[in-house]
Protein backbone atom coordinates (compact mmCIF):
# COMPACT_ATOMS: atom_id res chain seq x y z
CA UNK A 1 0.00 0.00 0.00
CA UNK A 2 2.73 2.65 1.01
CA UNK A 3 4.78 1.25 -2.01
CA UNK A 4 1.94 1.89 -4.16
CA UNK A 5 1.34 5.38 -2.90
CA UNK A 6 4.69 6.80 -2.99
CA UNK A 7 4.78 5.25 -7.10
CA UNK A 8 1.65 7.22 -7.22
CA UNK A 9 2.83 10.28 -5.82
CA UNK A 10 6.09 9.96 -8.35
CA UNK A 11 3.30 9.86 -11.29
CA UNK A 12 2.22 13.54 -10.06
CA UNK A 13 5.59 15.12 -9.24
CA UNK A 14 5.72 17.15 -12.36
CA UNK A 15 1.87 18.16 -11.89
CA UNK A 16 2.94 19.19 -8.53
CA UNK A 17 5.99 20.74 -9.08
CA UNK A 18 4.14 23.34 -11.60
CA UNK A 19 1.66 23.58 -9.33
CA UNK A 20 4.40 24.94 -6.72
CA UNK A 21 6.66 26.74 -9.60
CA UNK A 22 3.35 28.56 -10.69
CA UNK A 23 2.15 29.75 -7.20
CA UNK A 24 6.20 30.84 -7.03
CA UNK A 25 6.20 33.05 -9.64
CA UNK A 26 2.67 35.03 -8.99
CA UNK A 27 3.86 35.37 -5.30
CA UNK A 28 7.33 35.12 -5.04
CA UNK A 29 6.66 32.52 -2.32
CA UNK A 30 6.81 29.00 -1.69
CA UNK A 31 5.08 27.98 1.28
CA UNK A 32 5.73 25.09 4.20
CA UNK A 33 3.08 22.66 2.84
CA UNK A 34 5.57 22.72 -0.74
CA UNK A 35 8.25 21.97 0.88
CA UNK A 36 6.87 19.08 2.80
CA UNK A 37 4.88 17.81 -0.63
CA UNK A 38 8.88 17.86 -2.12
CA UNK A 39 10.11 16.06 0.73
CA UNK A 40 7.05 13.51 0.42
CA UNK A 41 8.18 13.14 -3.31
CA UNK A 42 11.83 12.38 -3.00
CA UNK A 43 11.11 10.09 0.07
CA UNK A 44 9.10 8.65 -2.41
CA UNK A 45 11.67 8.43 -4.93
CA UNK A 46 14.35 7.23 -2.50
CA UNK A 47 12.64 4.40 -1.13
CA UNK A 48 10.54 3.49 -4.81
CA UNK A 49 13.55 3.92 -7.74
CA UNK A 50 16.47 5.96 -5.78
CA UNK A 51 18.41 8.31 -7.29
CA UNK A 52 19.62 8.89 -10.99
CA UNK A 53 23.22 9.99 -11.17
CA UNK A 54 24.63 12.50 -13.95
CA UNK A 55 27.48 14.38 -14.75
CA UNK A 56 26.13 17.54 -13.48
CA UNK A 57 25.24 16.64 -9.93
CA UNK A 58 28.59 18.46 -8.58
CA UNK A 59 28.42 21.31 -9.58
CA UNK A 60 24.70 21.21 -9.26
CA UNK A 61 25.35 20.31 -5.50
CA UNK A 62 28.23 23.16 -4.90
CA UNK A 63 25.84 25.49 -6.31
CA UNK A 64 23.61 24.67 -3.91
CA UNK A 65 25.61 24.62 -1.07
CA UNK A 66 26.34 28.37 -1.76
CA UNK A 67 22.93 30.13 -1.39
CA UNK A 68 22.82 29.30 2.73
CA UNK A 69 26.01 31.61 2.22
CA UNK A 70 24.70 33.80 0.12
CA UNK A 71 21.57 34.31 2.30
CA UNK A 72 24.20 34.87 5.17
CA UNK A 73 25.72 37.62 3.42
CA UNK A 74 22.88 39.36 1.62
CA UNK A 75 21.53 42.90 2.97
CA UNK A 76 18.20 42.44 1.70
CA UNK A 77 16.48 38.96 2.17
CA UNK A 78 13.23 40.20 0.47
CA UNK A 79 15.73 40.06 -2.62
CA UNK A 80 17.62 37.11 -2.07
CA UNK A 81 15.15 34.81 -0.75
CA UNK A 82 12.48 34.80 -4.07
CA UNK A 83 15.99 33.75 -6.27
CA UNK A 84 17.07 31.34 -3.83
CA UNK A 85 13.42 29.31 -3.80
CA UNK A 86 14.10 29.95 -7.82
CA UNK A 87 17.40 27.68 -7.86
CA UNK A 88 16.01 25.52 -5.53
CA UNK A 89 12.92 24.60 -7.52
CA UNK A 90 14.81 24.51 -11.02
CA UNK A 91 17.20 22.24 -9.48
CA UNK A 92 14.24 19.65 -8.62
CA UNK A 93 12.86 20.33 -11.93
CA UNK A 94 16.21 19.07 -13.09
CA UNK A 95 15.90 15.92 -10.95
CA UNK A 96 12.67 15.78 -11.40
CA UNK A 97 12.85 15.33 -15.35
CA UNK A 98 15.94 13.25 -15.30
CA UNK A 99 14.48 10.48 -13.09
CA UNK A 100 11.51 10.62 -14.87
CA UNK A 101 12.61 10.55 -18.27
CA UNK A 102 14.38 7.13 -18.89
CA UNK A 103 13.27 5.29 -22.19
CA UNK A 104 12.61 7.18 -25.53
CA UNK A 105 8.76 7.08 -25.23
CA UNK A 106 9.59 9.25 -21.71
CA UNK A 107 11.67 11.39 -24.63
CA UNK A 108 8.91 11.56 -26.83
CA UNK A 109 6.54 12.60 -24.54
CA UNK A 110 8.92 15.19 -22.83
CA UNK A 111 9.54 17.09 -26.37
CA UNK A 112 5.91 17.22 -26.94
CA UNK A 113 4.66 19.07 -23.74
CA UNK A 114 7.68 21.01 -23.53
CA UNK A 115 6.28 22.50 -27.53
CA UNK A 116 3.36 22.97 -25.64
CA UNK A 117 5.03 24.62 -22.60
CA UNK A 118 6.87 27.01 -24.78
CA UNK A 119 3.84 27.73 -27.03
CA UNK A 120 2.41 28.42 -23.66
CA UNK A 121 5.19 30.64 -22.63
CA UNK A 122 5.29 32.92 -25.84
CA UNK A 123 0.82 33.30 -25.19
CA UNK A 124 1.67 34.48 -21.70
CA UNK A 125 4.35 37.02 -23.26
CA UNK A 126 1.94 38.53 -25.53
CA UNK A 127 -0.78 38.60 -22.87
CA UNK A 128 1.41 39.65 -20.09
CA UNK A 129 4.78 41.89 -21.11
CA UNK A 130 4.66 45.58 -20.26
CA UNK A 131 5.21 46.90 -23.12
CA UNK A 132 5.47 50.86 -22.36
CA UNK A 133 9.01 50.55 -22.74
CA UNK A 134 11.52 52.70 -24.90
CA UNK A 135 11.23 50.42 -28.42
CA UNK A 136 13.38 50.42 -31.59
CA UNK A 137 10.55 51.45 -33.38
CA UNK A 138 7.51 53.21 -31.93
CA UNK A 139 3.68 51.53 -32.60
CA UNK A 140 1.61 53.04 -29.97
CA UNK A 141 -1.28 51.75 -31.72
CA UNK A 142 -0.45 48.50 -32.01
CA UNK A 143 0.77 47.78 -28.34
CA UNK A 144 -2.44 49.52 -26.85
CA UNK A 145 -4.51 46.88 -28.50
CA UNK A 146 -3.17 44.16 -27.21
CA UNK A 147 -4.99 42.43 -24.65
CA UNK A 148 -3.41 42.60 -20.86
CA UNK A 149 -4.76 40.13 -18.64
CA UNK A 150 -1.48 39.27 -16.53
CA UNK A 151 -0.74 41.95 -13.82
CA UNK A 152 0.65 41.81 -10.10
CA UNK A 153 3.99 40.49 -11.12
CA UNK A 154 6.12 40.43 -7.48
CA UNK A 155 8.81 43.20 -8.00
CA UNK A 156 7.69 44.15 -11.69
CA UNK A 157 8.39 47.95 -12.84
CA UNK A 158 4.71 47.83 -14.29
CA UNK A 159 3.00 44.92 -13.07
CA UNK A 160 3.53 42.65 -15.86
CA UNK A 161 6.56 40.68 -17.37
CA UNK A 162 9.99 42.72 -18.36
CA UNK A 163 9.93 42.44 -22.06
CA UNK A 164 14.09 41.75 -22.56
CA UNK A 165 12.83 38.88 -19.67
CA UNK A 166 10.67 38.05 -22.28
CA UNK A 167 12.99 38.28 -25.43
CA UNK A 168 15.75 36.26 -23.03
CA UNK A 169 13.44 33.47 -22.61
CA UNK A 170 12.16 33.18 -25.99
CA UNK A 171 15.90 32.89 -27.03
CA UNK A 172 16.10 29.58 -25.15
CA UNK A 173 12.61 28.22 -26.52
CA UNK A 174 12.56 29.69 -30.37
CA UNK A 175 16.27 27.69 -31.68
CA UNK A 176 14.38 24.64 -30.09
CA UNK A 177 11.41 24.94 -31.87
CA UNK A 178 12.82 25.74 -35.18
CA UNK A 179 15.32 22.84 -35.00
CA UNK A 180 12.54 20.74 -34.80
CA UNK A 181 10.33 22.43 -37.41
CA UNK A 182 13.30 21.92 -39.95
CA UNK A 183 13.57 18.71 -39.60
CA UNK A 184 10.02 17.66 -41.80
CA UNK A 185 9.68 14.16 -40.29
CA UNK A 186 11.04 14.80 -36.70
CA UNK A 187 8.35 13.19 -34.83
CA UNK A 188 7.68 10.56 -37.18
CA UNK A 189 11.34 9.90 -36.73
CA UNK A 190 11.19 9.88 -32.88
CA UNK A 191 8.17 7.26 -32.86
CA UNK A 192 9.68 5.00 -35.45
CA UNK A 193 13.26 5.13 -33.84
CA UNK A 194 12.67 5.48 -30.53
CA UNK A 195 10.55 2.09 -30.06
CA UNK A 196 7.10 3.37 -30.31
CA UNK A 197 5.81 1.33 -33.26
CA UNK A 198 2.16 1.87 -34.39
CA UNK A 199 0.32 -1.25 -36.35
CA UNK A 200 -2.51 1.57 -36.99
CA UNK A 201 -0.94 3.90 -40.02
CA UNK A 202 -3.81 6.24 -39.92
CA UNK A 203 -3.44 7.09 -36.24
CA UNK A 204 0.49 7.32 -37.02
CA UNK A 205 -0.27 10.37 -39.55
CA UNK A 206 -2.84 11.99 -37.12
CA UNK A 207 -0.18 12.14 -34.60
CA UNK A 208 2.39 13.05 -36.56
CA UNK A 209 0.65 16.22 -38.16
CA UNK A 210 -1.02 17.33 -34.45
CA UNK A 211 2.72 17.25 -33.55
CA UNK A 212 4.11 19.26 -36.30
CA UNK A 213 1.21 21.36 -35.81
CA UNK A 214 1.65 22.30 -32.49
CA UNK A 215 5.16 23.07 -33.44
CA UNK A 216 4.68 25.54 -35.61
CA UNK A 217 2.08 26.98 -33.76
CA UNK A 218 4.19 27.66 -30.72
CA UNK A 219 7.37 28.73 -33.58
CA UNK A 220 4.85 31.54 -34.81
CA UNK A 221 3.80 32.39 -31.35
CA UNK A 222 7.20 32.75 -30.64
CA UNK A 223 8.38 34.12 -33.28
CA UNK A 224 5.75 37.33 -33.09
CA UNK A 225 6.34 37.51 -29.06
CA UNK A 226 9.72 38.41 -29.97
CA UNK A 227 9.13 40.57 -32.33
CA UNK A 228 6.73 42.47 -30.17
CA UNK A 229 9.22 42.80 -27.08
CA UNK A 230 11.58 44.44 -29.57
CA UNK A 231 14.26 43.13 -27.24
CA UNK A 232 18.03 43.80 -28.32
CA UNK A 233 19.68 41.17 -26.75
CA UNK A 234 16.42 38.44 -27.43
CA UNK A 235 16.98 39.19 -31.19
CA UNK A 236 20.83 38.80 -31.39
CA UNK A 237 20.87 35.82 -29.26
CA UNK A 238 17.80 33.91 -31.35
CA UNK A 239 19.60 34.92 -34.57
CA UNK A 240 22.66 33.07 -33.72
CA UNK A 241 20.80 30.24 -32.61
CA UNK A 242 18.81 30.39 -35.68
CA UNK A 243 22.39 30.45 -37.63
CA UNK A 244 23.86 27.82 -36.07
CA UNK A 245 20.58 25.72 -36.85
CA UNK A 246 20.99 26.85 -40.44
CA UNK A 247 24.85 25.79 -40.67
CA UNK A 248 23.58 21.65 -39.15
CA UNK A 249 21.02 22.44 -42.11
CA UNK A 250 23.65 23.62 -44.70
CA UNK A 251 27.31 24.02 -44.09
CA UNK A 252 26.55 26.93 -46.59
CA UNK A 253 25.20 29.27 -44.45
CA UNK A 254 28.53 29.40 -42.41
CA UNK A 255 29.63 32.13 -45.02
CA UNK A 256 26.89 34.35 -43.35
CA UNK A 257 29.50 34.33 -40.38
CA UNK A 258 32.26 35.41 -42.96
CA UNK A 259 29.67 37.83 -44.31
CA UNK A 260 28.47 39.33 -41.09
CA UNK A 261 32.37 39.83 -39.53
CA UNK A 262 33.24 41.29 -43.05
CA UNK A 263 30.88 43.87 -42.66
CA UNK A 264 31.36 44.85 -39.01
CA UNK A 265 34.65 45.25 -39.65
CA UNK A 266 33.43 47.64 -42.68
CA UNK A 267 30.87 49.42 -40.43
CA UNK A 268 33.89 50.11 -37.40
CA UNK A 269 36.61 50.85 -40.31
CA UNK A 270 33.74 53.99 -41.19
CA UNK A 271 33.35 55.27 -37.77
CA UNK A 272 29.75 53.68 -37.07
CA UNK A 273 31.41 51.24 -34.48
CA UNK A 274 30.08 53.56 -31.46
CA UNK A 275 26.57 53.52 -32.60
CA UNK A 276 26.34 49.84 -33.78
CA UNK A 277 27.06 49.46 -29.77
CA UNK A 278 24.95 52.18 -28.63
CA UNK A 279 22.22 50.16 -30.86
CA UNK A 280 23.23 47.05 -29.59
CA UNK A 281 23.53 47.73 -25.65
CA UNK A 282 20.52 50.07 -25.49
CA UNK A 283 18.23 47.14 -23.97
CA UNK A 284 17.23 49.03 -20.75
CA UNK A 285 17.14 52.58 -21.18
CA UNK A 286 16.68 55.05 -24.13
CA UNK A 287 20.09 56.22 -23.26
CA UNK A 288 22.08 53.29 -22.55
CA UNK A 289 25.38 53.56 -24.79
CA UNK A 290 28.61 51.07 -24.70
CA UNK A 291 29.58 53.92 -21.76
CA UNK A 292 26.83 53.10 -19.06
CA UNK A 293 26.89 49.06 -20.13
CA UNK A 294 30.86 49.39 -19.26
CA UNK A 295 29.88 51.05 -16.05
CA UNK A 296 27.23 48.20 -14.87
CA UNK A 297 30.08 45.56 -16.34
CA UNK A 298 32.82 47.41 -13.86
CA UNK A 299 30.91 47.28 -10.95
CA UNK A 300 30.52 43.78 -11.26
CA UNK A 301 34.14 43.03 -11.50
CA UNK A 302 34.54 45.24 -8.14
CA UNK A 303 32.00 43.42 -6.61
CA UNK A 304 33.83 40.08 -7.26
CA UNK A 305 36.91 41.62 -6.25
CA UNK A 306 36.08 42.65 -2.79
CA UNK A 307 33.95 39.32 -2.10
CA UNK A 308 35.09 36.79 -3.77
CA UNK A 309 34.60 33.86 -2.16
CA UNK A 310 30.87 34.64 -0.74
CA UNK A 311 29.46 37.00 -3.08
CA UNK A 312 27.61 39.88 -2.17
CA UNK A 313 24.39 37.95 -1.38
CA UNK A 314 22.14 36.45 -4.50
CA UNK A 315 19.87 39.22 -5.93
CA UNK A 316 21.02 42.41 -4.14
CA UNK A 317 22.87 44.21 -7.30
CA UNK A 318 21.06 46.99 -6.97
CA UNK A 319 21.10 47.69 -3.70
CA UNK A 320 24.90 47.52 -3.16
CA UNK A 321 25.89 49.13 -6.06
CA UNK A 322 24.44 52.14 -5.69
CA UNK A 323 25.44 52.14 -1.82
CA UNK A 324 29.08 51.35 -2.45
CA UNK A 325 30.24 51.48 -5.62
CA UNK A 326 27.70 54.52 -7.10
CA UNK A 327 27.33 55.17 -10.55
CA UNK A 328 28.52 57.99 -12.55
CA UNK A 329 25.98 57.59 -15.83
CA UNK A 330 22.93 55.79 -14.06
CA UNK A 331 20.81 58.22 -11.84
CA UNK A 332 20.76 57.19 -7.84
CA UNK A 333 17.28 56.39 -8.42
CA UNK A 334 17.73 54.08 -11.37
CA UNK A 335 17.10 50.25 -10.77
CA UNK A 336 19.86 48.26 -12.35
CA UNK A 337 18.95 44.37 -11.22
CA UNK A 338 21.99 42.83 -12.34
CA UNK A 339 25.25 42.96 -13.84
CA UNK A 340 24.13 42.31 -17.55
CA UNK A 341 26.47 39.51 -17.90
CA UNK A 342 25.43 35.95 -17.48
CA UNK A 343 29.03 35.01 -16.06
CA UNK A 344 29.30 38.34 -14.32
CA UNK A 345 26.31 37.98 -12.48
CA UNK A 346 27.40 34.66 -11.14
CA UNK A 347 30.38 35.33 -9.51
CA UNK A 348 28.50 38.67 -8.24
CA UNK A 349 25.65 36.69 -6.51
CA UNK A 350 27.37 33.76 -5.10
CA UNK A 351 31.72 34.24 -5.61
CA UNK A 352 34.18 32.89 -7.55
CA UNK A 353 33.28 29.58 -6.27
CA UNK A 354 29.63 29.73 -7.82
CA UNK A 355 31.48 30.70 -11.13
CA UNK A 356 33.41 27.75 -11.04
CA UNK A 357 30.20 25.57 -10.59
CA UNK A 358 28.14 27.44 -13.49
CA UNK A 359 31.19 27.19 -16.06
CA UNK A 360 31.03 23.51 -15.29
CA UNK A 361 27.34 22.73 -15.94
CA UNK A 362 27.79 24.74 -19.46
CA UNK A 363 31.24 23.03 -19.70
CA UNK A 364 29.43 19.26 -18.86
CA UNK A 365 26.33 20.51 -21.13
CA UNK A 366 28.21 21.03 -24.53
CA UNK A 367 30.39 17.70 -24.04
CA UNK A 368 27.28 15.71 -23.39
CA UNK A 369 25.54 17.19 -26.15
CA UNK A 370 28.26 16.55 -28.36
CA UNK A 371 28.30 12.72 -27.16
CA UNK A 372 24.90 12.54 -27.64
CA UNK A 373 24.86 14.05 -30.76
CA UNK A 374 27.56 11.49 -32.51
CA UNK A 375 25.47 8.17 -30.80
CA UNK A 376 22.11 8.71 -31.20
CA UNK A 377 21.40 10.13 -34.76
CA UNK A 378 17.72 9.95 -34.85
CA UNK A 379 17.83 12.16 -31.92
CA UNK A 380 19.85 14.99 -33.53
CA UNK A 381 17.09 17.28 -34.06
CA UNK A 382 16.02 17.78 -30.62
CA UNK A 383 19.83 17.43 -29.43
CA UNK A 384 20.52 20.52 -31.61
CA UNK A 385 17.66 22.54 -30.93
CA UNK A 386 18.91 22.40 -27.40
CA UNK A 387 22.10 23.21 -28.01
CA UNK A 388 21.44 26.35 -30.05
CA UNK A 389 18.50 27.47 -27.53
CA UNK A 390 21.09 27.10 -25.22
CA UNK A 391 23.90 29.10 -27.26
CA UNK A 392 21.35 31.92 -27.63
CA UNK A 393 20.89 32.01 -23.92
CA UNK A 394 24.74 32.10 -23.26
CA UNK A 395 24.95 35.20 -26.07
CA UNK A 396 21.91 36.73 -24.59
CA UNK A 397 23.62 37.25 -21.73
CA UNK A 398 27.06 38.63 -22.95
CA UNK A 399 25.08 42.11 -22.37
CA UNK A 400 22.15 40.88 -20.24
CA UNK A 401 21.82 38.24 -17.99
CA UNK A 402 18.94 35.82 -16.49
CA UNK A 403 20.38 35.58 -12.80
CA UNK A 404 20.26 32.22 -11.27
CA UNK A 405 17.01 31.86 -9.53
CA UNK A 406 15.01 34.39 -11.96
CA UNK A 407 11.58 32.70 -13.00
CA UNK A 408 12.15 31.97 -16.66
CA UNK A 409 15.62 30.15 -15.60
CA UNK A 410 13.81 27.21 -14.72
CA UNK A 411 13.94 26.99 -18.69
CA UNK A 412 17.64 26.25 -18.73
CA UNK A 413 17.85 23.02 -15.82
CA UNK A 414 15.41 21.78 -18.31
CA UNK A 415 17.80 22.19 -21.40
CA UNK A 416 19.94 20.37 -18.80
CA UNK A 417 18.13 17.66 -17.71
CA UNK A 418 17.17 16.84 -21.38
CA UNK A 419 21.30 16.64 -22.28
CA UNK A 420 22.02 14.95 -19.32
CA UNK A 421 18.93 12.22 -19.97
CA UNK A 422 20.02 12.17 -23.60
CA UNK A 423 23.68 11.14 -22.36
CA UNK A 424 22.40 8.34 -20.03
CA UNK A 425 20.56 6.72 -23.28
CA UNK A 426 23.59 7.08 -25.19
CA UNK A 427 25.11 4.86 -22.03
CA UNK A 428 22.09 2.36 -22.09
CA UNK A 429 22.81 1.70 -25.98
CA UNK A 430 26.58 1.48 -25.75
CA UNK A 431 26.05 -1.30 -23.17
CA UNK A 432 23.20 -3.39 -24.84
């Protein structure tokens, strides 16, 4: 009976866990009955199927071993708290999906509701951005027609979602989708390779094209989302995950990287190198320039300089920057969250120590993407949309940053957990 229950309760952990993450991100809280539901579930786990191991459970741990630390240290819980619960949940989403995920129907099924996820994601952007922001190109009447039903955001400027939080996340989820809309028989690919064999042809082709349809649903959803946020850093990131997607499609397109370097160095060799990074950096504020993003960037580095091996407490840029190291472009009463580097912003919130950790799980992520990628061919699709959603996270956040613990970076522990349960059926193959 118990043994039955806790098998039950492992069959509702990702239910649950959304449940939890959702209530999280309208509230900033998590409250004691959560915590004792995730305790329930990995008591359940322990004592049903144990623990899967992967590659990224070190630096996964050490990570986690710094936020009591960074709580220690951290002037302003009401900050550091919300991003601590974010890590902590992410990293049980991580667990979470690589227990749960362990044949290739698990696979199957995991692509499909993470399309429907990120179709999901882009709706809730469009519904739910604040979009009186400064814009690269002004269309009043356009953005006060779309509908606005998501408001109350915890620590939102205007109530609703930041729209380069927006752009950032649809980075991650738009290289995913595409990889797998450019592949024409992906899914029929999966369910034929991946042992899920159907006797019944006609309910084969209605389940391929209600798969390929939700695909390019959520692409297009995406795809205008983005466009609407107008986000800087969200469009440069996306393209080169786009590119890179192109270049697995045809090696061709790799002159566009030729191309595109040939005419930067055209554009700097006239004297438009200042504004191409005025243009570029200008994700914030009307009047950001390469000055002011320098500024934000030094602060950072003097911030890891003087702590080091604690950080200055998860979440609290802000706050100590303008009380110890003030700025000279940004007015006093300016909120800058974060460092606007992904790296940066690491060793900021939780030391050098935390660096080390993160440069490991992107370190572990590429070579077991890579492994992946050379043993399990029908898979590549999905392996590569990963990979570049991934990449235009990581160039995202040369001149932004998704801090660890902010909402939308549950998005990348799932990119994670997908490599990592990718590499363990690479292992399962090699040794049958």
């Amino acid at each position: 009976m118990i043994e039955r229950g806790a098998r039950g309760l492992l069959r509702l952990e990702f239910v649950l866990l959304a449940a939890i993450y959702f209530y999280f991100v309208i509230s900033d809280r998590t409250p004691l009955v959560a915590w004792i539901v995730i305790a329930l579930i990995w008591i359940a786990r322990v004592t049903t199927q144990g623990i899967r191991r992967t590659p990224f459970d070190l630096p996964i741990v050490i990570l986690l071993a710094l936020l009591p630390v960074s709580l220690a240290v951290s002037t302003n819980w009401s900050l550091s708290v919300p991003k601590v619960y974010g890590v902590v949940l992410s990293a049980l989403f991580f667990y979470a999906l690589v227990n749960q995920v362990a044949t290739r129907d698990d696979l199957n099924n995991t692509m499909f509701w993470l399309v429907v996820v990120f179709a999901a994601i882009a709706l809730a952007g469009i519904i739910g951005t604040d979009w009186a922001q400064n814009k690269i190109v002004s269309a009043t009447w356009l953005y006060d027609r779309l509908p606005r039903f998501i408001q109350g955001i915890p620590r939102s400027i205007a109530g609703g979602f930041a729209r380069n939080g927006v752009g950032g996340t649809l980075a991650l989820t738009i290289p995913f989708l595409a990889a797998l809309a450019s592949q024409y028989s992906v899914f029929r690919v999966q369910y034929s390779v991946f042992s899920v064999q159907y006797s019944d042809k006609k309910r084969l082709n209605t389940e391929y094209w209600t798969l390929n349809t939700v695909v390019l649903v959520a692409l297009v959803l995406s795809l205008v989302a983005l466009a609407l946020t107008q986000s800087r850093g969200g469009m440069l990131g996306t393209a080169v995950g786009l590119l890179a997607i192109a270049i697995w499609r045809e090696r061709r397109f790799a002159w566009l990287i030729v191309a595109g370097a040939l005419a930067l160095g055209v554009l700097f060799a006239l004297g438009y190198g200042d504004a191409l990074l005025a243009f570029i950096l200008r994700m914030d504020a009307g009047a950001g320039t390469f000055a002011s993003r320098l500024e934000v960037w030094s602060r950072g580095v003097m911030m890891v300089q003087d702590f080091p091996y604690t950080g200055i407490g998860i979440g609290t840029y802000n706050d100590l920057a303008h009380a110890l190291y003030p700025f000279f472009i940004a007015a006093p009463d300016e909120v800058v969250a974060h460092a606007h580097n992904n790296f940066l912003q690491v060793a900021v919130d939780l030391g050098i120590p935390g660096l080390i950790a993160y440069t490991a799980l992107m370190t572990l992520f590429v070579i077991l993407a890579w492994r992946a990628y050379r043993a399990l061919p029908e898979a590549r699709a999905l392996i590569v949309g990963v990979s570049a959603g991934m990449l235009a996270h990581q160039v995202f956040g040369l001149t932004d940053a998704f801090m660890l613990g902010t909402k939308p970076g549950v998005l990348m522990w799932i990119f994670l957990a997908l490599v990592a349960a990718l590499d363990r059926q690479r292992v399962m193959d090699e040794r049958t």
